[in-house]
PDB file of N, CA and C in Angstrom:
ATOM      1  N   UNK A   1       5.928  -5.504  11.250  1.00  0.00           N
ATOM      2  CA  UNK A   1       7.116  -6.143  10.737  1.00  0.00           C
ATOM      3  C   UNK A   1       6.817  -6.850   9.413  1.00  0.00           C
ATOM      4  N   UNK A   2       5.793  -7.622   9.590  1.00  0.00           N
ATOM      5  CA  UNK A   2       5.197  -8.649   8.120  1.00  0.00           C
ATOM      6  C   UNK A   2       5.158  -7.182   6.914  1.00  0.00           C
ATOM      7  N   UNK A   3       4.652  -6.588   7.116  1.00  0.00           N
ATOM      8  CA  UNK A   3       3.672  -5.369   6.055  1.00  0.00           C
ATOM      9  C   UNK A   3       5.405  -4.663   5.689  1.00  0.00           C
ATOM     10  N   UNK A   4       6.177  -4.294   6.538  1.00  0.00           N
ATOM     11  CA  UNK A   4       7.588  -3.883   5.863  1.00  0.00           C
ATOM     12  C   UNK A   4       8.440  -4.425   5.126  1.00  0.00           C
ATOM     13  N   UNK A   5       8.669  -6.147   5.763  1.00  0.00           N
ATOM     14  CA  UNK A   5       9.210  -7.021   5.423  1.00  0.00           C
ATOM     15  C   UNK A   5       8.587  -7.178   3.390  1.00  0.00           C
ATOM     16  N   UNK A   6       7.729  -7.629   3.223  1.00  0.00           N
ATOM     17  CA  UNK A   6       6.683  -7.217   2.266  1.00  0.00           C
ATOM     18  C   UNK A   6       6.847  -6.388   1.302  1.00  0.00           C
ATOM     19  N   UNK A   7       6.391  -5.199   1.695  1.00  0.00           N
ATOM     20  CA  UNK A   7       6.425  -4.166   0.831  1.00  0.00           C
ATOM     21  C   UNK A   7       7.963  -3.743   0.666  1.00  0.00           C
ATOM     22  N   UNK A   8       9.422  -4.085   1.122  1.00  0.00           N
ATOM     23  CA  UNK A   8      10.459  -4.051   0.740  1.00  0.00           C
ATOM     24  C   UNK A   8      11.105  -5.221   0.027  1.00  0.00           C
ATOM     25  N   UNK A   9      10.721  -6.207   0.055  1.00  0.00           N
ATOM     26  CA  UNK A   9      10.716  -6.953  -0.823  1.00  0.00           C
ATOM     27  C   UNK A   9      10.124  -7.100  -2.236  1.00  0.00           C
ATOM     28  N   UNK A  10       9.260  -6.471  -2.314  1.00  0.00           N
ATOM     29  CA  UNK A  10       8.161  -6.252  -3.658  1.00  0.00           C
ATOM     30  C   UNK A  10       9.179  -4.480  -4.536  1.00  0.00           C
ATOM     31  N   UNK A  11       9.578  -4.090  -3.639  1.00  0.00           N
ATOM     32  CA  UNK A  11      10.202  -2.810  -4.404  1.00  0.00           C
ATOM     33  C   UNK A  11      11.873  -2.771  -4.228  1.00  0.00           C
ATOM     34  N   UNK A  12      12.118  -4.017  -4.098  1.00  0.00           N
ATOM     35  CA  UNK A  12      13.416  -4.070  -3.793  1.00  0.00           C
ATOM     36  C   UNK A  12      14.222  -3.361  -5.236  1.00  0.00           C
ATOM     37  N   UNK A  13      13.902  -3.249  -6.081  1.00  0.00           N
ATOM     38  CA  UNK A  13      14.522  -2.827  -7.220  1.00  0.00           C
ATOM     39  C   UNK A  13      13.963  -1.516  -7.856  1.00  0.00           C
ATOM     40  N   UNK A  14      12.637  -1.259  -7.096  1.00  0.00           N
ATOM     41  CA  UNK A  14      12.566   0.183  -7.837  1.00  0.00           C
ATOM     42  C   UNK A  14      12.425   1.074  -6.414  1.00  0.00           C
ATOM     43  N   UNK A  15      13.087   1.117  -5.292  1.00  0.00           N
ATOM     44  CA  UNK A  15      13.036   1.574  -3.903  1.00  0.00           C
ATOM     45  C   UNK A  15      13.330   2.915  -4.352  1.00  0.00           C
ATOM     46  N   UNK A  16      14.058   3.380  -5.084  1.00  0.00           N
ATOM     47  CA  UNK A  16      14.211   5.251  -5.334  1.00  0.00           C
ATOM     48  C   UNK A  16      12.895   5.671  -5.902  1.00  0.00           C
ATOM     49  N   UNK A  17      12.407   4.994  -6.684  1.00  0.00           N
ATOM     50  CA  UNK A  17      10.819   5.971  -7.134  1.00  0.00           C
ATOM     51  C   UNK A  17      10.216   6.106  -5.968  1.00  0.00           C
ATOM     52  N   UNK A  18      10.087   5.379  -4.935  1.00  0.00           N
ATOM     53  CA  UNK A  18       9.047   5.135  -3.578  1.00  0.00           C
ATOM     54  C   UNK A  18       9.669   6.103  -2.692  1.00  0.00           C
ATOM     55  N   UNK A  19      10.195   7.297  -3.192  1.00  0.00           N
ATOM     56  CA  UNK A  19      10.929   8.130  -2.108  1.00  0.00           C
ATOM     57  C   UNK A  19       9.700   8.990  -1.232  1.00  0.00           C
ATOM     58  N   UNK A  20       9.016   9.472  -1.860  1.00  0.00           N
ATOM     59  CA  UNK A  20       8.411  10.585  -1.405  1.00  0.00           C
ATOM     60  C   UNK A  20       7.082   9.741  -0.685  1.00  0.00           C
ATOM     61  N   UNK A  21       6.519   8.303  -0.682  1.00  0.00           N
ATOM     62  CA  UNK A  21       5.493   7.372  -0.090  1.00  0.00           C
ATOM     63  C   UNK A  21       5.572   7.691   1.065  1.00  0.00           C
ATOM     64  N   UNK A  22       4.465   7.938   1.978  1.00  0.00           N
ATOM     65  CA  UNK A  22       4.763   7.936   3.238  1.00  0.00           C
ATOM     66  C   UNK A  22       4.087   6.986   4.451  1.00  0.00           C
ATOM     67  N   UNK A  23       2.748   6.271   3.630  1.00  0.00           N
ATOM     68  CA  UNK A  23       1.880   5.893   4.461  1.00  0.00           C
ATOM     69  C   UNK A  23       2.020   4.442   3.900  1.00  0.00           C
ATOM     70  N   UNK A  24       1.861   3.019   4.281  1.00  0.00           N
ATOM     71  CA  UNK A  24       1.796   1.857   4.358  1.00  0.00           C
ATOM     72  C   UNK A  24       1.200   1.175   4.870  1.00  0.00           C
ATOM     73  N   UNK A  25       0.229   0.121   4.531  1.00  0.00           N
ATOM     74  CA  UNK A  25      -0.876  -0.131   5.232  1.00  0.00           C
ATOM     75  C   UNK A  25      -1.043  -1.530   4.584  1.00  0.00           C
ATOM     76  N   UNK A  26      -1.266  -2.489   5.408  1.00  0.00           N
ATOM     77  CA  UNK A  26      -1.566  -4.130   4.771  1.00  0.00           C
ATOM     78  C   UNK A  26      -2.566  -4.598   5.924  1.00  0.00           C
ATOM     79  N   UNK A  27      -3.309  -5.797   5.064  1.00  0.00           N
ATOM     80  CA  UNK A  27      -4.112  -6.543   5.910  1.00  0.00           C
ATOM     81  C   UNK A  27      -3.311  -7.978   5.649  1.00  0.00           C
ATOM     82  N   UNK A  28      -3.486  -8.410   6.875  1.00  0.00           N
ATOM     83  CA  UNK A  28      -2.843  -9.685   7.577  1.00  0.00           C
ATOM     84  C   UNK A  28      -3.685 -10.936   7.702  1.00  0.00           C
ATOM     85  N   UNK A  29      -3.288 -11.916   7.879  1.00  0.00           N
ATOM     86  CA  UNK A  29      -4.300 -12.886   7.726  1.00  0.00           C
ATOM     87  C   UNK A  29      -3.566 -14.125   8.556  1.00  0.00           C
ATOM     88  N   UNK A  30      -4.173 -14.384   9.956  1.00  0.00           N
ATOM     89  CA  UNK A  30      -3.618 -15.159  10.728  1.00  0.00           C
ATOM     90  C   UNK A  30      -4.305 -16.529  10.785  1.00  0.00           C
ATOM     91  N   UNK A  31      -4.040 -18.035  11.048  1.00  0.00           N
ATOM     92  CA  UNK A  31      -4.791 -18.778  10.934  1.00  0.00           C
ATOM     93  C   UNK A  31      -5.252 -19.161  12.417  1.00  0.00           C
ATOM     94  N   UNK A  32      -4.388 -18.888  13.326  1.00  0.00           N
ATOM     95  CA  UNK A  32      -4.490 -19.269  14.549  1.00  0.00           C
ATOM     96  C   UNK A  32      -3.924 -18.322  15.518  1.00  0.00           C
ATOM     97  N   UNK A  33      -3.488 -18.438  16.916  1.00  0.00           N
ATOM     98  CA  UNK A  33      -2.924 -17.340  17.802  1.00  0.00           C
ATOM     99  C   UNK A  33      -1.506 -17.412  17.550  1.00  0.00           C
ATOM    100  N   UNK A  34      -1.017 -18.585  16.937  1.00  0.00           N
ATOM    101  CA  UNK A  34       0.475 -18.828  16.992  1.00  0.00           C
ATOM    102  C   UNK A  34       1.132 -18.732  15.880  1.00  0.00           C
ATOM    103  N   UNK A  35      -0.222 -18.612  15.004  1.00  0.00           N
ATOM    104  CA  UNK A  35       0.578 -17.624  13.526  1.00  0.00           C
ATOM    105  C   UNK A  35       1.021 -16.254  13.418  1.00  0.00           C
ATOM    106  N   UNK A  36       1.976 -16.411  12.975  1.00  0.00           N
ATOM    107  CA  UNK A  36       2.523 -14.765  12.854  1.00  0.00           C
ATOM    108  C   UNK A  36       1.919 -13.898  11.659  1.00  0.00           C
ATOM    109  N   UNK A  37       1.408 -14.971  10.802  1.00  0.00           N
ATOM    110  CA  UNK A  37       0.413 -14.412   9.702  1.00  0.00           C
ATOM    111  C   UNK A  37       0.754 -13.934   8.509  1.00  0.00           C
ATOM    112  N   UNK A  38       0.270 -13.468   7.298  1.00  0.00           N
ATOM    113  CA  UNK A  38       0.314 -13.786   6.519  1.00  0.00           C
ATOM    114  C   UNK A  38       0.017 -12.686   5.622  1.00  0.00           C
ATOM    115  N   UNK A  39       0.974 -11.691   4.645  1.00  0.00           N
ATOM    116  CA  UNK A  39       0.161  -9.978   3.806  1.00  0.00           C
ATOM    117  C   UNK A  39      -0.481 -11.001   3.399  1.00  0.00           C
ATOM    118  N   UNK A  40      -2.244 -10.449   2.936  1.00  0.00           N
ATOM    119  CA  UNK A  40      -3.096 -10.750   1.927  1.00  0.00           C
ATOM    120  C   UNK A  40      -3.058  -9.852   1.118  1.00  0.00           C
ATOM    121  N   UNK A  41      -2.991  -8.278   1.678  1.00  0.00           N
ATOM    122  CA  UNK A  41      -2.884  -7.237   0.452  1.00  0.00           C
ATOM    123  C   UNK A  41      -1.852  -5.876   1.544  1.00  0.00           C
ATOM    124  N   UNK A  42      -1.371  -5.188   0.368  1.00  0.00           N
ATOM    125  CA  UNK A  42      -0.687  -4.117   0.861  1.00  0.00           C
ATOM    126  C   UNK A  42      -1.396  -2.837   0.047  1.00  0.00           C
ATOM    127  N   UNK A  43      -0.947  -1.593   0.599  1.00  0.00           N
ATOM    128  CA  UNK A  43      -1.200  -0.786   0.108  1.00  0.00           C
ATOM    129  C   UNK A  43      -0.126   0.493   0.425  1.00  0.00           C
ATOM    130  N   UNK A  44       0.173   1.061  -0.600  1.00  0.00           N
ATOM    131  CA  UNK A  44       1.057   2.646   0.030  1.00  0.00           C
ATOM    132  C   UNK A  44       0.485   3.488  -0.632  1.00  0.00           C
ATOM    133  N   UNK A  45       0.910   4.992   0.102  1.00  0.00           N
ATOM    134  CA  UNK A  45       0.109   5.841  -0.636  1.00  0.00           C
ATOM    135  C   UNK A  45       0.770   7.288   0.360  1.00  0.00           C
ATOM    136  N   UNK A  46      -0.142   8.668   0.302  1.00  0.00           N
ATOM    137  CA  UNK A  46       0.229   9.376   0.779  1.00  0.00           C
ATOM    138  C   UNK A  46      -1.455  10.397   1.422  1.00  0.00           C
ATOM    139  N   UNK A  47      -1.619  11.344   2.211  1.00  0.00           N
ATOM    140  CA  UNK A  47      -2.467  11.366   2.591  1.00  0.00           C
ATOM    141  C   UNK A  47      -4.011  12.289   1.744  1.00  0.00           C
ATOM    142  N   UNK A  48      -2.890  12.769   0.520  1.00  0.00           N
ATOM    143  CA  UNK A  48      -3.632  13.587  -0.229  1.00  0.00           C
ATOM    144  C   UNK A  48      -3.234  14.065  -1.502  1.00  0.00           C
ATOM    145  N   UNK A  49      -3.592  13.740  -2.379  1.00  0.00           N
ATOM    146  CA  UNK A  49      -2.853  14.105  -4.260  1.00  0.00           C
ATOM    147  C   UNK A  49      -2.732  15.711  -4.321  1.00  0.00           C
ATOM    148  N   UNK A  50      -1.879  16.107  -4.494  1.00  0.00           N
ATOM    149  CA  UNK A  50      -1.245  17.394  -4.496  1.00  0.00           C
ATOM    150  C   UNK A  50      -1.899  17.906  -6.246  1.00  0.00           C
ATOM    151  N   UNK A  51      -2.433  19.347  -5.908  1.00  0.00           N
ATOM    152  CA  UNK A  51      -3.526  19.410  -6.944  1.00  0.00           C
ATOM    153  C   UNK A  51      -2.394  19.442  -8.607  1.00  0.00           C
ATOM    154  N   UNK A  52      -1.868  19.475  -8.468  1.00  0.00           N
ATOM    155  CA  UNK A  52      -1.055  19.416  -9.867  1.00  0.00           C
ATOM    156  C   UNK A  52      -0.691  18.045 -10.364  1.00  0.00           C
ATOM    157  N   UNK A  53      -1.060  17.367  -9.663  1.00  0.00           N
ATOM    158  CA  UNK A  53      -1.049  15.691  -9.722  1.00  0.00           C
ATOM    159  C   UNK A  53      -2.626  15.364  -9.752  1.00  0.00           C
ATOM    160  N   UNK A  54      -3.365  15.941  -9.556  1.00  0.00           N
ATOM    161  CA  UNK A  54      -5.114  15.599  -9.964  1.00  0.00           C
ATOM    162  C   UNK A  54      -5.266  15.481 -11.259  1.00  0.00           C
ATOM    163  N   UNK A  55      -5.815  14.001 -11.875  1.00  0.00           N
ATOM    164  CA  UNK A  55      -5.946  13.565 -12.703  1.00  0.00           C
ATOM    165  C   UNK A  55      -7.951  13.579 -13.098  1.00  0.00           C
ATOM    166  N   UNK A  56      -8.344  14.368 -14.354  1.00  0.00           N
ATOM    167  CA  UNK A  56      -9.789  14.220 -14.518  1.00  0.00           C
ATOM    168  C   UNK A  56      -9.976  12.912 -15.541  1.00  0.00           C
ATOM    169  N   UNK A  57      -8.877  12.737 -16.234  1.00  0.00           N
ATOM    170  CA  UNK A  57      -8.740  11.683 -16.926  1.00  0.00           C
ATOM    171  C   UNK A  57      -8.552  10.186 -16.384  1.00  0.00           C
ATOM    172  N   UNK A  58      -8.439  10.064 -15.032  1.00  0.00           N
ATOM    173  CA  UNK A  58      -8.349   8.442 -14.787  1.00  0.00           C
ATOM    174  C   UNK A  58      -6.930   8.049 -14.592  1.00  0.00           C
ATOM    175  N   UNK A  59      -5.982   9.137 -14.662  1.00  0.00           N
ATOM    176  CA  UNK A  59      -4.802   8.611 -14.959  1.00  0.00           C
ATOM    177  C   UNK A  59      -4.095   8.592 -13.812  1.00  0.00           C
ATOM    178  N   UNK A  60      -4.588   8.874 -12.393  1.00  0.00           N
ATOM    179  CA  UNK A  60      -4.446   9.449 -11.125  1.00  0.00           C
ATOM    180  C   UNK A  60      -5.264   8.554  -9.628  1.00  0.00           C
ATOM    181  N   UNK A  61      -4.886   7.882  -9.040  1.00  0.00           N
ATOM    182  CA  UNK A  61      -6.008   7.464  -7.915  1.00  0.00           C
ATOM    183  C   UNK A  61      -6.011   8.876  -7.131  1.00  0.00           C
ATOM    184  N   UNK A  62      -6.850   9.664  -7.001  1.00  0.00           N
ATOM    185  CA  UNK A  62      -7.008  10.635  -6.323  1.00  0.00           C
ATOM    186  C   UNK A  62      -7.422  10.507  -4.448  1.00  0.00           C
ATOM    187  N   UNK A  63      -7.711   9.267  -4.482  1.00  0.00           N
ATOM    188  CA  UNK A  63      -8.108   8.978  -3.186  1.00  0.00           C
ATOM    189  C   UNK A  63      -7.022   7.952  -2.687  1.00  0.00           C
ATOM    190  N   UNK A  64      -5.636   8.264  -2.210  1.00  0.00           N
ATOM    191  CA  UNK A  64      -4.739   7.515  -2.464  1.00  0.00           C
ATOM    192  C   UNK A  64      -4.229   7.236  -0.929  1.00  0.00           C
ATOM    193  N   UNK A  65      -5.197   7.689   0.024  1.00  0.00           N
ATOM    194  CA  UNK A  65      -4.869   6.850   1.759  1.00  0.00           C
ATOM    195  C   UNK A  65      -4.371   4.920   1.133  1.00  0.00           C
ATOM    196  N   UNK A  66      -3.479   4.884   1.755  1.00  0.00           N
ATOM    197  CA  UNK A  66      -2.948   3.165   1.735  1.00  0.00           C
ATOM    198  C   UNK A  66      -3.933   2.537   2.646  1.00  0.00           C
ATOM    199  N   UNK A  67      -4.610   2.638   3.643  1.00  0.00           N
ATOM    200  CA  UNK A  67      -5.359   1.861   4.023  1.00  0.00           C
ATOM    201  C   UNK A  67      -6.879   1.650   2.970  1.00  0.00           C
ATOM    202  N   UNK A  68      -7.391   3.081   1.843  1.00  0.00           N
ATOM    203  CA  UNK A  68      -8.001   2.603   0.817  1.00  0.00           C
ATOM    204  C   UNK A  68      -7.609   1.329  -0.302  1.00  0.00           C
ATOM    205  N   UNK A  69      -6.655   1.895  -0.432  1.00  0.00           N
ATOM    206  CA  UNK A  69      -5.685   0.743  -1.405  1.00  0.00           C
ATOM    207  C   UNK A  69      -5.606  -0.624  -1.403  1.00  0.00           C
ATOM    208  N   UNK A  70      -5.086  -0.592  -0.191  1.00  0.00           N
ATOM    209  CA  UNK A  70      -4.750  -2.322   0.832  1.00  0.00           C
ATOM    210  C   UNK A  70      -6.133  -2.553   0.976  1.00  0.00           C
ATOM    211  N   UNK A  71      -7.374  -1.745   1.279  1.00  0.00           N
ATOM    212  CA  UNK A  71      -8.560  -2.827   1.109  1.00  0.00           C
ATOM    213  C   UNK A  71      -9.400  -3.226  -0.330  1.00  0.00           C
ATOM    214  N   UNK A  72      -9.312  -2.282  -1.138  1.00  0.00           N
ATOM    215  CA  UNK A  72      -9.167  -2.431  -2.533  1.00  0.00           C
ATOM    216  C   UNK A  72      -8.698  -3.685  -2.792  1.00  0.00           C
ATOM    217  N   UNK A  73      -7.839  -3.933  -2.892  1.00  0.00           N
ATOM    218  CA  UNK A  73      -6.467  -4.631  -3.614  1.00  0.00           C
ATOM    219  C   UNK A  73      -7.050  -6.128  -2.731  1.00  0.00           C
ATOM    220  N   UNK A  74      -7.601  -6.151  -1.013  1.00  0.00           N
ATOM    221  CA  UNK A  74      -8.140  -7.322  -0.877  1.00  0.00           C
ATOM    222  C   UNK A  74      -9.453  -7.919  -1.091  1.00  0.00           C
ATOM    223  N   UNK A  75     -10.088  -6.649  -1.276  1.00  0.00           N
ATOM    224  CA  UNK A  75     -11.505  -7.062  -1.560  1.00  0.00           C
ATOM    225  C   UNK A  75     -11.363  -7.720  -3.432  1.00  0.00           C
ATOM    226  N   UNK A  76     -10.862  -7.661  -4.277  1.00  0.00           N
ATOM    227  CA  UNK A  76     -10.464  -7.894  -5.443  1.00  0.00           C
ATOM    228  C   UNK A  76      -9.403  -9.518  -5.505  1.00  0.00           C
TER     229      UNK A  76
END
């Protein structure tokens, strides 16, 4: 619920580019049992870059699982 709540709020205005996203993935951050907790990072993505979208130039995350992303994005 937190990780949807979240990530629809953050794209509330560009929600048509995010059509074709399929995977969503956040880490949570609770302080106690009675916290409902807290995104630290999100991530979306899809399960594999479709080779006409492979970038040799950098211009592409080619490794684009959302659970890579979302830990990326928290380890940073």
């Amino acid at each position: 619920m937190l990780s949807h709540q979240k990530f629809n709020s953050l794209t509330a205005r560009i929600q048509n580019s995010l059509l074709g996203r399929k995977i969503l993935a956040a880490i949570i951050m609770k302080r106690n049992s009675d916290d409902l907790g807290t995104v630290v990072s999100i991530g979306t993505g899809n399960r594999c870059v479709k080779g006409e979208e492979l970038s040799l130039h950098g211009e592409t995350v080619n490794d684009c699982h959302a659970e890579i992303i979302s830990r990326r994005g928290f380890i940073r």
